[in-house]
Protein backbone atom coordinates (compact mmCIF):
# COMPACT_ATOMS: atom_id res chain seq x y z
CA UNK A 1 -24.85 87.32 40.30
CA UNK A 2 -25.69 84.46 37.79
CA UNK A 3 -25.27 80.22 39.12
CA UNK A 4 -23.50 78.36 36.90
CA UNK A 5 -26.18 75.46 36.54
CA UNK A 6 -23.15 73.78 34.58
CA UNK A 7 -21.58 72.33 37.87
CA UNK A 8 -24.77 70.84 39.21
CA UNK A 9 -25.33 68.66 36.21
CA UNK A 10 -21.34 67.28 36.07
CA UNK A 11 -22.18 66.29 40.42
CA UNK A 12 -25.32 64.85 38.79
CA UNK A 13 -23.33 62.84 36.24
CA UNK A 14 -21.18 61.60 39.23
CA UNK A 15 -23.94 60.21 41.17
CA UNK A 16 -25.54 58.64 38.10
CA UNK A 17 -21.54 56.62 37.77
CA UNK A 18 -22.03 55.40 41.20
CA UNK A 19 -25.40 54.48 41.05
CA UNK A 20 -24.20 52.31 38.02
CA UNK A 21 -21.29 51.09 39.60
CA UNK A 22 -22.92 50.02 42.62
CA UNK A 23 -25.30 47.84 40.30
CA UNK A 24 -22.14 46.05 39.03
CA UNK A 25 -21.79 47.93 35.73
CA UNK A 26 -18.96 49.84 33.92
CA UNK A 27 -18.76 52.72 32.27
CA UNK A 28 -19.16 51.03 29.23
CA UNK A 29 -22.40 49.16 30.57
CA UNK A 30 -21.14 46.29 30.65
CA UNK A 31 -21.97 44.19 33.96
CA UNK A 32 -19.44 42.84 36.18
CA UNK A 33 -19.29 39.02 36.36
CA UNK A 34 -16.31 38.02 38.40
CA UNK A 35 -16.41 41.05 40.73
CA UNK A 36 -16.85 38.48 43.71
CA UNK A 37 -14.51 35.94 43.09
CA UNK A 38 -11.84 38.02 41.81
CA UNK A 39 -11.92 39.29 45.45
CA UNK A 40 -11.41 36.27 46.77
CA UNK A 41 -8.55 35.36 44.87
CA UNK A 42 -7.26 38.85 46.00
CA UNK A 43 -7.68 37.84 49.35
CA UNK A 44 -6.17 34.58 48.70
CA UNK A 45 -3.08 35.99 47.18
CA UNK A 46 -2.62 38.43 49.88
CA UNK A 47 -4.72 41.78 49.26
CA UNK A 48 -6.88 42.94 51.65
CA UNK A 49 -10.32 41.60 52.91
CA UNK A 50 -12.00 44.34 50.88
CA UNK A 51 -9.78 45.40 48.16
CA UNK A 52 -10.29 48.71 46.04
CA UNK A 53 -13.52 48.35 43.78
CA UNK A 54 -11.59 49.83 41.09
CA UNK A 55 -8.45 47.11 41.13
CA UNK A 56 -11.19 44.35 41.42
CA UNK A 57 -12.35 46.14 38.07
CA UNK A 58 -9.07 46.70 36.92
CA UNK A 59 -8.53 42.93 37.32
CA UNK A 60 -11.65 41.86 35.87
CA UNK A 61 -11.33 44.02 32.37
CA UNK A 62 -7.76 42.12 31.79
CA UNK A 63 -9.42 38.62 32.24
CA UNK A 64 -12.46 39.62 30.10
CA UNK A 65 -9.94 40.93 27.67
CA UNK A 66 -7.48 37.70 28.33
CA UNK A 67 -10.81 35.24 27.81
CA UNK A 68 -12.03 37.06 24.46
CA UNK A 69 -8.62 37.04 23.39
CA UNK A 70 -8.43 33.37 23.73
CA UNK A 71 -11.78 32.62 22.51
CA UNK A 72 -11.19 35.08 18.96
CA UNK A 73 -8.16 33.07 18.79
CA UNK A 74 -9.49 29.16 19.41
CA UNK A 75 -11.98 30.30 16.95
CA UNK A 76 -9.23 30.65 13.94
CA UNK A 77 -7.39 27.69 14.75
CA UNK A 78 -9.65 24.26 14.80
CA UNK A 79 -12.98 24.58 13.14
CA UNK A 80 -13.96 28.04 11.82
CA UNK A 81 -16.62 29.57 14.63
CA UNK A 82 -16.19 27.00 16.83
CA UNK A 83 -14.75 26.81 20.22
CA UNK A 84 -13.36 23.19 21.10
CA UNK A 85 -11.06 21.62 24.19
CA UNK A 86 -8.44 20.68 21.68
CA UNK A 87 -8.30 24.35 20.11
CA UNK A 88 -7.82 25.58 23.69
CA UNK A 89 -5.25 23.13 24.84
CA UNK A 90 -3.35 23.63 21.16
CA UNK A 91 -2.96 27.48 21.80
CA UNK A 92 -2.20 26.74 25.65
CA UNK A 93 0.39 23.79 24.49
CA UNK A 94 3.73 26.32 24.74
CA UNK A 95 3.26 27.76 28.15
CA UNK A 96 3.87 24.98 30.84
CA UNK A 97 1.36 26.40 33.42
CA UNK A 98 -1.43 26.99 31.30
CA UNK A 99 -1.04 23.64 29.90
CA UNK A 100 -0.62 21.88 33.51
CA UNK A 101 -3.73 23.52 34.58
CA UNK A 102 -6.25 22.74 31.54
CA UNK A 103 -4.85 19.31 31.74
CA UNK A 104 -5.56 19.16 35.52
CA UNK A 105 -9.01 21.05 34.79
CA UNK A 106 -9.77 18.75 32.35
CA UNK A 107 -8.78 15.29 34.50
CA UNK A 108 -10.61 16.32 37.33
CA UNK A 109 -14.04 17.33 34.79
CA UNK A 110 -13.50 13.79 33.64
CA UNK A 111 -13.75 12.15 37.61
CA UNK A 112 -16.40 14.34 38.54
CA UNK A 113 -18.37 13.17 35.57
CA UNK A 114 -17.39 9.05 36.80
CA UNK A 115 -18.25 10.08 40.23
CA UNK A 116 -22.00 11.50 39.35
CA UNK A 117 -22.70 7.94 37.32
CA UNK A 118 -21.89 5.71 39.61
CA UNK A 119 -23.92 7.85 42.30
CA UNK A 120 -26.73 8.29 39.86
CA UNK A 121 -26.68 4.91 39.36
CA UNK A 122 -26.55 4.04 43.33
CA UNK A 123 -29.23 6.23 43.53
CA UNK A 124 -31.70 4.36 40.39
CA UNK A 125 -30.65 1.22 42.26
CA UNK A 126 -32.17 2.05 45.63
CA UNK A 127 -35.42 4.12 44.37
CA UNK A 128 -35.87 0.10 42.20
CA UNK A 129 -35.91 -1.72 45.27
């Protein structure tokens, strides 16, 4: 009677995809960024504690596709190779909630910015004295 050594190697190729995927890589080999947070925000948004691994990665492919999709297009509108707020908010402009939430984004960058200068500059004021 003769093994078929065949069927080892594919069980063999299956441990090698978990090994990967329990780095945080794809199949592709690319490595997972937002695998933590996008399980938060399934949490928050009613999923379980622990969702599937393969909808968090499922989730996480459409918003690398959605952010490279943006960024190829930001790149054609303003300045050629170029990524600026402007382009962003111009190709957001048409869809109300987008363009709510960059403006909000945006506001609250600014304040967070005015709030670290006048602490940096409570801070010089007191190490002077």
């Amino acid at each position: 009677m003769t093994t078929n050594t065949t069927d080892g190697d594919a069980f063999d190729q299956f441990d090698d995809e978990e090994t990967e995927q329990q780095l945080g890589a794809t199949a592709s080999g690319r490595k997972r960024l937002f695998s933590k947070e996008l399980r938060c925000m399934m949490y928050g948004f009613g999923d379980d504690q622990n969702p599937y691994t393969e909808s968090v990665d499922f989730l996480e492919d459409l918003v690398i596709e959605f952010i490279t999709e943006t960024t190829h297009r930001a790149m054609e509108v303003g300045r050629t190779g170029r990524v600026q707020v402007e382009d962003i908010i111009f190709l957001v402009r048409k869809d109300q909630r987008k363009y709510a939430r960059v403006k909000d984004l945006l506001t609250m960058n600014e304040e967070l910015k005015k709030a670290r200068k006048a602490f940096d500059e409570v801070k010089y004021v007191e190490d002077q004295q």
